[in-house]
Protein backbone atom coordinates (compact mmCIF):
# COMPACT_ATOMS: atom_id res chain seq x y z
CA UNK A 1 96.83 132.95 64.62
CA UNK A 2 94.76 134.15 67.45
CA UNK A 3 93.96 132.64 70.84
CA UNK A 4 89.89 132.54 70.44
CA UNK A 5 88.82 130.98 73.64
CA UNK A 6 90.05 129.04 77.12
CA UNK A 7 87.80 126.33 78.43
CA UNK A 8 88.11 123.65 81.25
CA UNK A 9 86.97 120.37 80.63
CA UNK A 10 86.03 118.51 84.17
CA UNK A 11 85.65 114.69 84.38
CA UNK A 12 85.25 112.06 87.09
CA UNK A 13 87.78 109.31 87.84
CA UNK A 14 88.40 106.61 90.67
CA UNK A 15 91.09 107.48 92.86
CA UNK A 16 93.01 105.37 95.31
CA UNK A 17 94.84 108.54 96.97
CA UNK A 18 93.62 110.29 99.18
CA UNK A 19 94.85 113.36 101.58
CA UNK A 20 95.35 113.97 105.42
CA UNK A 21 94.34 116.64 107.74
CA UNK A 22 97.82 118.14 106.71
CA UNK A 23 97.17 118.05 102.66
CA UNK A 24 99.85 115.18 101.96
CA UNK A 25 99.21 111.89 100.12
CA UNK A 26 98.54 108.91 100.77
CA UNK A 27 96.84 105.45 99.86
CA UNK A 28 93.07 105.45 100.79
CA UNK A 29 89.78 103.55 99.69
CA UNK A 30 88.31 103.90 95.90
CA UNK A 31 86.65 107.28 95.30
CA UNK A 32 84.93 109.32 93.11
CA UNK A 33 87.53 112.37 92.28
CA UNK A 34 87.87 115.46 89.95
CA UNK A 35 90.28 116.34 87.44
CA UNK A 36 90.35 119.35 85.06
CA UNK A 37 91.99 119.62 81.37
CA UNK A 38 92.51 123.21 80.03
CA UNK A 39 92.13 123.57 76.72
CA UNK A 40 93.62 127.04 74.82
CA UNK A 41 91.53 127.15 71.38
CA UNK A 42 92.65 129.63 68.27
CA UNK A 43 91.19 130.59 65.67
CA UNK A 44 93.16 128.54 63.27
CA UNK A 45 91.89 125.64 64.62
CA UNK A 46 95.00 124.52 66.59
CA UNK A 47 94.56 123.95 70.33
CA UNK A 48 97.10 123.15 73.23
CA UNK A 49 96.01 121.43 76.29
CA UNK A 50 97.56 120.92 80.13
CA UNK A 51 95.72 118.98 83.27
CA UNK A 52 94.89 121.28 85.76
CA UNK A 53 93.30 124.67 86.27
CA UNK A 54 90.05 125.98 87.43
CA UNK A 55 86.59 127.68 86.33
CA UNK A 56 87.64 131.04 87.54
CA UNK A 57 91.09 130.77 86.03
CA UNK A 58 89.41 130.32 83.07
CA UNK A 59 86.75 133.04 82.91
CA UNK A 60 89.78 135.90 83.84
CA UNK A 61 91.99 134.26 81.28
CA UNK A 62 89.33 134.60 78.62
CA UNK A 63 88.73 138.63 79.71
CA UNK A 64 92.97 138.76 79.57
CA UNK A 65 93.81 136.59 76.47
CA UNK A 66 91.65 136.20 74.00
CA UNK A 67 92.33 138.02 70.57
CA UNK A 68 96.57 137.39 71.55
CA UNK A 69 98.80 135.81 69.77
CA UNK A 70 99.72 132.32 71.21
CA UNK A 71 103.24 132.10 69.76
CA UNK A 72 103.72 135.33 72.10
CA UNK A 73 104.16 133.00 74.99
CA UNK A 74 106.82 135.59 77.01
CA UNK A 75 104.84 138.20 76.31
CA UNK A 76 101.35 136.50 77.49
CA UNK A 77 103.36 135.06 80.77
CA UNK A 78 104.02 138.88 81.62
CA UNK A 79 100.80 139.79 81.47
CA UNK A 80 99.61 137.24 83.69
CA UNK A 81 102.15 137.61 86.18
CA UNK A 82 101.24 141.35 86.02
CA UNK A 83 97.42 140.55 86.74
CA UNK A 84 98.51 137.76 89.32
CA UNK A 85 98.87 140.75 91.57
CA UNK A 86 95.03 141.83 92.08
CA UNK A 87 94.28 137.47 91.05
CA UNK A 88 96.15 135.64 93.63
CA UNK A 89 93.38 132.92 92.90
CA UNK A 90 92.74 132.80 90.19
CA UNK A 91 95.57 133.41 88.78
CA UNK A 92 98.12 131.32 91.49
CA UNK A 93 101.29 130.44 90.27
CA UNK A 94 99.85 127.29 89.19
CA UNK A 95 96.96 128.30 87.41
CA UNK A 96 100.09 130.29 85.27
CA UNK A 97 102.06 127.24 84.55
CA UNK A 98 98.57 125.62 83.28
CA UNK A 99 97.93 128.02 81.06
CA UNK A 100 101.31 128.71 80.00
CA UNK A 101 102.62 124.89 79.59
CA UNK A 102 98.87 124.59 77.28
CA UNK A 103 100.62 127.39 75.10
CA UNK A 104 103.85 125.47 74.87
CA UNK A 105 101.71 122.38 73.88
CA UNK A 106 100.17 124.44 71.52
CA UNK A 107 103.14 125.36 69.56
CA UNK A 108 104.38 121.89 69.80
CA UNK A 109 101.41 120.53 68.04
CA UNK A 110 101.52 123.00 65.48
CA UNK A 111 104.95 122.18 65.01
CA UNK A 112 105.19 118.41 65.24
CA UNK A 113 107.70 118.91 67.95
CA UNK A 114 108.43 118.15 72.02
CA UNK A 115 108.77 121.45 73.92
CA UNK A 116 111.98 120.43 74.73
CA UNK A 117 113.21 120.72 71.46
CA UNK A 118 111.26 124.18 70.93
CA UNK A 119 113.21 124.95 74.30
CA UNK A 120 116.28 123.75 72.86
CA UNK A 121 117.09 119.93 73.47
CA UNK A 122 119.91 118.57 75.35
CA UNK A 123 118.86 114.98 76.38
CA UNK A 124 116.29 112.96 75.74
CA UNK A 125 116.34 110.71 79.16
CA UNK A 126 117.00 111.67 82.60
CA UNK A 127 117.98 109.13 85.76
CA UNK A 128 114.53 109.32 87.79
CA UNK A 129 114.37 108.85 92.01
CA UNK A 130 111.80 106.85 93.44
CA UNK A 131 110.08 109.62 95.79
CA UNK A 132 107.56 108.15 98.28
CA UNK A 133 104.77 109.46 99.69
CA UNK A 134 104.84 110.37 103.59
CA UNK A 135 105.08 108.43 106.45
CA UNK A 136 101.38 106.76 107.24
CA UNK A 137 100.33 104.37 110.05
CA UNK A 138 99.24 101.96 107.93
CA UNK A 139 100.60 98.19 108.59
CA UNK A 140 103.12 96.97 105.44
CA UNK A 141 102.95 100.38 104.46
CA UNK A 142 105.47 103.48 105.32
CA UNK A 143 104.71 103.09 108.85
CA UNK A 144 108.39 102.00 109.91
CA UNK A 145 111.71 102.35 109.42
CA UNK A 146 111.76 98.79 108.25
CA UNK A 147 108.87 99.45 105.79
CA UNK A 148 110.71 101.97 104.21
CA UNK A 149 114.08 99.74 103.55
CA UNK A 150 111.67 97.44 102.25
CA UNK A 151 109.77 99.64 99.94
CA UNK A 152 113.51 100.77 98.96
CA UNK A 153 115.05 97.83 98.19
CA UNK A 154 112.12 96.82 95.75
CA UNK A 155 112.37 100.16 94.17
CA UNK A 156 116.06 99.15 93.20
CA UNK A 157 114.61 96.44 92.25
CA UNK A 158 112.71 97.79 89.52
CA UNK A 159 115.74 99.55 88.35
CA UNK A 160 115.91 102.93 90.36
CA UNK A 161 119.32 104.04 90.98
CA UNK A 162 118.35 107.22 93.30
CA UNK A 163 115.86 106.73 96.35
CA UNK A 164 114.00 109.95 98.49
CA UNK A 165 112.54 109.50 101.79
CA UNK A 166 109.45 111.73 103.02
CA UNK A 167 109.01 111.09 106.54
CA UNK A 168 106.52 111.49 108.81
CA UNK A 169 104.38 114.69 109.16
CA UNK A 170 101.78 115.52 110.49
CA UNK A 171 98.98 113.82 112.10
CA UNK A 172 102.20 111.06 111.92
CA UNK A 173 104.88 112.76 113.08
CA UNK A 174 107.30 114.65 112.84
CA UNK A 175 109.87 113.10 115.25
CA UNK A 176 113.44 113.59 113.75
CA UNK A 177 114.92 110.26 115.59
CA UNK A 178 112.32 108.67 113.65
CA UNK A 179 113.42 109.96 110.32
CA UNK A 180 117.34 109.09 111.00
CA UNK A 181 115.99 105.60 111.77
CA UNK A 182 114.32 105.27 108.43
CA UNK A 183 117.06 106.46 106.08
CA UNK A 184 119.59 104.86 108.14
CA UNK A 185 117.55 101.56 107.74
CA UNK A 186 117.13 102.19 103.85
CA UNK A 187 120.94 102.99 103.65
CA UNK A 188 121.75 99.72 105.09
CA UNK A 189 119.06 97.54 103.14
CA UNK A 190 120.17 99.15 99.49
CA UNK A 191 123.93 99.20 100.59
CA UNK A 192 126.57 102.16 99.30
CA UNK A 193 125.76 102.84 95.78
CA UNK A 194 122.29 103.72 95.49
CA UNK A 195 121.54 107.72 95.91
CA UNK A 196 119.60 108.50 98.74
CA UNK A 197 117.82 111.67 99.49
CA UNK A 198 115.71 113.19 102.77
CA UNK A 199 112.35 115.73 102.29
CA UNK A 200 111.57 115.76 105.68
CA UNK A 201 108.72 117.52 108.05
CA UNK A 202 109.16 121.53 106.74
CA UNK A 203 108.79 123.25 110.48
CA UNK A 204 111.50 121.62 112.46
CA UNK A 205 114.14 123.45 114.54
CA UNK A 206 117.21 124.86 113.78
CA UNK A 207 118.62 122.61 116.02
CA UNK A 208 116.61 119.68 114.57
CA UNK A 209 117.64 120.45 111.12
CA UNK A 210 121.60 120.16 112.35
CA UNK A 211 121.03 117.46 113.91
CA UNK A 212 119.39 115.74 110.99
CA UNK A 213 121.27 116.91 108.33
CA UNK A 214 124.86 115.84 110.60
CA UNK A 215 122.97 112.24 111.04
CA UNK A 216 122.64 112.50 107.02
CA UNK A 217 126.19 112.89 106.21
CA UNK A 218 127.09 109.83 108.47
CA UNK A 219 124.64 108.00 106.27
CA UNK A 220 126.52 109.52 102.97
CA UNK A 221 122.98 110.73 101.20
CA UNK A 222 123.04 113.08 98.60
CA UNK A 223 121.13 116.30 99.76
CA UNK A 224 118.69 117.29 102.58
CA UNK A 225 115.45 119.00 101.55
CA UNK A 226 113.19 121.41 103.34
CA UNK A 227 113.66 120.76 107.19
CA UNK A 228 112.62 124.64 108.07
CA UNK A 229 110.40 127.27 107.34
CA UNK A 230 111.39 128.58 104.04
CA UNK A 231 110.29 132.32 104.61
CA UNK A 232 113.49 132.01 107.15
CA UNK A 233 115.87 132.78 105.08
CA UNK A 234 118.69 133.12 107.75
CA UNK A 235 117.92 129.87 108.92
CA UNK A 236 118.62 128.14 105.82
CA UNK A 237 121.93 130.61 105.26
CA UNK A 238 122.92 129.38 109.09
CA UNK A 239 122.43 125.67 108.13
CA UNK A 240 124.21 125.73 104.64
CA UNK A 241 127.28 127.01 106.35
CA UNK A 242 127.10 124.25 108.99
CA UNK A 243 127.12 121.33 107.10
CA UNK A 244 128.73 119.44 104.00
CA UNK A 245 125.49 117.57 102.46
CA UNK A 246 124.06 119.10 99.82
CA UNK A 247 121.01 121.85 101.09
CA UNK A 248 118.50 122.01 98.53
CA UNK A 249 115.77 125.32 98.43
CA UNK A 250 113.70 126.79 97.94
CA UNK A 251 110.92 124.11 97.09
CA UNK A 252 107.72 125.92 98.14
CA UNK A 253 108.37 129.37 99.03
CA UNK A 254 106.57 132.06 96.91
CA UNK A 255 107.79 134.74 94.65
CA UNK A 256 109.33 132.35 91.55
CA UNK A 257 112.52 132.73 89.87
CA UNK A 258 112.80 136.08 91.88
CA UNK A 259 112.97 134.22 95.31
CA UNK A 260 115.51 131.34 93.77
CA UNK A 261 117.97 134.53 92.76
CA UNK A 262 117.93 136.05 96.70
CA UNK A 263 118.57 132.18 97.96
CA UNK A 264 121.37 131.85 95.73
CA UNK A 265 123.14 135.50 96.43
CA UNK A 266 122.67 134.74 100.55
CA UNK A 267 123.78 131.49 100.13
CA UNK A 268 120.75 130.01 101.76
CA UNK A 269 121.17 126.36 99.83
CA UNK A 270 124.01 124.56 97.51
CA UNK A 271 121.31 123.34 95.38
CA UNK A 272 118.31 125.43 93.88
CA UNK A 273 114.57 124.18 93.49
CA UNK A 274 112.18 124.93 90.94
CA UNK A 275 109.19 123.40 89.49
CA UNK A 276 106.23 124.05 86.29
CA UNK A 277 103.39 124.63 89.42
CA UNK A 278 105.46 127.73 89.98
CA UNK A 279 104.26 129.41 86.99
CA UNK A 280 105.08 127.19 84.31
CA UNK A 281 107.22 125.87 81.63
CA UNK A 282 108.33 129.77 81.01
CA UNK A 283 109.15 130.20 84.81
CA UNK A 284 111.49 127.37 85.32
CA UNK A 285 113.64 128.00 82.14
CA UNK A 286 114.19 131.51 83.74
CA UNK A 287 115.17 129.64 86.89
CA UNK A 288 117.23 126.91 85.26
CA UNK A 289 119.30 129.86 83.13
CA UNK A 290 119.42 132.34 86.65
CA UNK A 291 121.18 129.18 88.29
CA UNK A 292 123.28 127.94 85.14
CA UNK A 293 124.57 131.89 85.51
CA UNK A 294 125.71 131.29 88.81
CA UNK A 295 127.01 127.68 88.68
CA UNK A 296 124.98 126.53 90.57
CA UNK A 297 122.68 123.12 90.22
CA UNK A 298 118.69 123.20 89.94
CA UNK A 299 116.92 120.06 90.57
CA UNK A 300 113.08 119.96 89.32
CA UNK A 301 110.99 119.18 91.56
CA UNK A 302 108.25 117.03 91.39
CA UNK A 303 107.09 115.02 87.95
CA UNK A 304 104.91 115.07 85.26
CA UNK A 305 105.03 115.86 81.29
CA UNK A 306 106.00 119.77 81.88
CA UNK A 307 108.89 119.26 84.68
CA UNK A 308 110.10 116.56 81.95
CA UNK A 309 110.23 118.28 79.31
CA UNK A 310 112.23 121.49 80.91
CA UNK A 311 114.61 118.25 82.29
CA UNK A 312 115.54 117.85 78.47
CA UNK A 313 116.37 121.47 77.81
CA UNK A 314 118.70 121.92 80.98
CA UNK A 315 121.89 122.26 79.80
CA UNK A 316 123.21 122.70 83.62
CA UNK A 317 121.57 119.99 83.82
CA UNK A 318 119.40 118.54 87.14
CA UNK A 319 120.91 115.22 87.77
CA UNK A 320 117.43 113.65 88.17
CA UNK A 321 113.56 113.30 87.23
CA UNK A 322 111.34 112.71 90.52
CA UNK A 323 108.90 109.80 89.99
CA UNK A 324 106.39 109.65 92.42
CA UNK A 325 104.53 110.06 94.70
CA UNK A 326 105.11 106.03 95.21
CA UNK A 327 103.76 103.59 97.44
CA UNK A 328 104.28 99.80 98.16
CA UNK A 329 100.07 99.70 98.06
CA UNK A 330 99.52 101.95 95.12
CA UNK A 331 100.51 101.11 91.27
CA UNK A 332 101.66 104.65 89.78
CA UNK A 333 101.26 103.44 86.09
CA UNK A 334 97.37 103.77 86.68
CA UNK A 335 96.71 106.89 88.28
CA UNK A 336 96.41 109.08 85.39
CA UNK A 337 93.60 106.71 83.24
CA UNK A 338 92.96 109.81 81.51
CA UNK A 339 95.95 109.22 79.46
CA UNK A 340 96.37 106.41 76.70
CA UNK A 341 99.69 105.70 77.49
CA UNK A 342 102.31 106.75 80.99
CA UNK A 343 103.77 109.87 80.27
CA UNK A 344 107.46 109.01 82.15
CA UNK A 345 108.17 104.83 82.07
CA UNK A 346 111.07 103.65 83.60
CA UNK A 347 113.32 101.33 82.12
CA UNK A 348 115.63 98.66 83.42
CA UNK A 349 118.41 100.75 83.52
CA UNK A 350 116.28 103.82 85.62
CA UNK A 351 116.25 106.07 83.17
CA UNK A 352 112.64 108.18 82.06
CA UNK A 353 112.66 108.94 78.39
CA UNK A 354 111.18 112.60 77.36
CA UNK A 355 108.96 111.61 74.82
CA UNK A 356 109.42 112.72 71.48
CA UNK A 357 105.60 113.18 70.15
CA UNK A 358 104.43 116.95 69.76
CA UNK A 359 103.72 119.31 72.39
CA UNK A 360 104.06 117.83 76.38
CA UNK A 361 104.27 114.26 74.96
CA UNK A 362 100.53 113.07 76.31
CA UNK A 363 98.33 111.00 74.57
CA UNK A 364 94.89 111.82 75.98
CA UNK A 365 92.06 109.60 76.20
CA UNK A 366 89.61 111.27 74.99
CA UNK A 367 86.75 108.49 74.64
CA UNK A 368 87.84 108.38 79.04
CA UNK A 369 87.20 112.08 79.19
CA UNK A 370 84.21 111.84 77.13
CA UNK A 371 82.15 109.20 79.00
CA UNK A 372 83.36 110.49 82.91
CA UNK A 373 83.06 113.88 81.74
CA UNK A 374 81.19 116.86 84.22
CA UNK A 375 78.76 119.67 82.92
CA UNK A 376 79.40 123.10 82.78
């Protein structure tokens, strides 16, 4: 079997998210949007597909693939990270896990089997946190500390056993009194036993950061996320050594599994960070065996078939899936109408199931695709 072609499907859909001057999330008016399905073709007929990637992703990819063999997938991830070098572009570290978690679809199709059984299962559900989107302005929404104990307790409602606060950033914020106020508010509305977690505004202060992380312990939440620039590494180091909650980094800093292995030897966090948009399904598994090595934990960040389906190989393993980004205005079951059928559902007990059909478990709607679909 031969990889014969990559292509990249485009199709309209209605969104109800929109982004701030800043990039981050968060509710907004119906609108025309754009998403992209990458399709890796063989000559044998089979084909793999992930959501995401781009035109010029595609058109190096052809020039860089086509004519290997797909069930090389370690060997075809070296090559692009080789060629990422002169391709920062088109060939970003998510662009990689695209391509790479379409291979691992590929083979699972082929198959008949999950990728996290090709990966080697462990579980097949993980406890999922409720992860909201940022602080906003917006009346009834995240706009007060009050808002977000409400949008908390109905989370635990629903069955979540594990809540994470993003606070305010800018155009919001930040304001770090602002963001004690809110998880202390949510810690009081959802009482002892529910996990609580803190990914706050990245660019504050060392002094800030102590002071947030100190308020955090008071408030007895599980770990403290992101509160500096990541590229300080001596920061982070500083921070770990001042305080007893749980540091976890890196979550956005470049360089992969590579820059994971230098936080862990400086001692920079207690808990590492690693995700499929940093060059796949390949990537993380080299992250999740680099930490198992050294004892310590990796929790995946972010959701979304690929992230849950390297959360069922983990033998370390992350203690949790994150579900979002949620909203009390926004229904997350319908944001991706692309697929037949949710790819992570919660049940009562707030556990997401890894689902057991072939390849990245998604059932794509391909009569959707098909009548929203974009020309070449």
């Amino acid at each position: 079997m031969k990889i014969s072609g990559i292509e990249i499907i485009a199709f309209r859909y209605t969104s109800r998210v929109g982004r701030d001057a800043e990039g981050h999330a968060h509710p907004s008016e119906p609108h025309d949007a754009v998403q992209t399905l990458t399709r890796i073709a063989t000559d044998e007929g089979a084909d793999g597909y992930c959501f995401g990637g781009s035109r010029e992703m595609a058109r190096l990819a052809n020039e860089i693939l086509v004519g290997e063999d797909p069930w090389n997938r370690e060997r075809i991830w070296q090559r692009l990270r080789q060629y990422q070098r002169l391709a920062k572009t088109a060939l970003s570290d998510h662009n990689i896990g695209v391509l790479d978690m379409a291979l691992w679809d590929l083979a699972g199709r082929v198959t008949g089997l999950p990728v996290y059984k090709l990966l080697g299962g462990y579980r097949d559900k993980v406890l999922a946190y409720a992860s909201t989107m940022c602080g906003d302005d917006l009346p009834g929404g995240l706009d007060t500390p009050e808002a977000y104990a409400d949008f908390a307790e109905m989370c635990q409602k629903q069955g979540y056993k594990a809540f994470k606060l993003h606070g305010w950033m800018p155009p919001y914020g930040p304001d770090p009194k602002r963001d004690v106020a809110a998880c202390r508010a949510v810690r009081e509305r959802v009482g002892p036993d529910m996990a609580l977690m803190l990914d706050c505004y990245h660019d504050y202060s060392r002094e800030e950061a102590l002071y947030l992380g100190r308020e955090l312990e008071k408030l007895n939440f599980t770990w403290f996320e992101e509160p500096m620039n990541e590229h300080s590494v001596s920061s982070y180091v500083w921070l770990t050594q001042q305080l007893d909650i749980a540091v976890v980094g890196p979550e956005t800093a470049e360089g992969k599994m590579y820059t994971r292995a230098e936080w862990i030897v400086r001692g920079a966090s207690d808990i590492s960070r690693y995700d499929v948009a940093h060059g796949g399904i390949t990537a993380t598994m080299k992250a999740a065996h680099l930490c198992e090595a050294f004892g310590v934990r990796l929790e995946v960040h972010g959701g979304g078939p690929g992230n849950l389906q390297v959360l069922g190989a983990m033998g370390i393993p992350g203690g949790y899936y994150e579900r979002g980004l949620l909203h009390p205005f926004l229904d997350y079951e319908e944001q991706t109408p692309w697929l037949k059928e949710v790819i992570d559902p919660l049940d009562s007990e707030g556990y997401v199931h890894i689902s057991p059909k072939p390849g990245l478990g998604m059932e794509i709607d391909w009569d959707f695709i098909a009548a929203n679909r974009i020309g070449e």
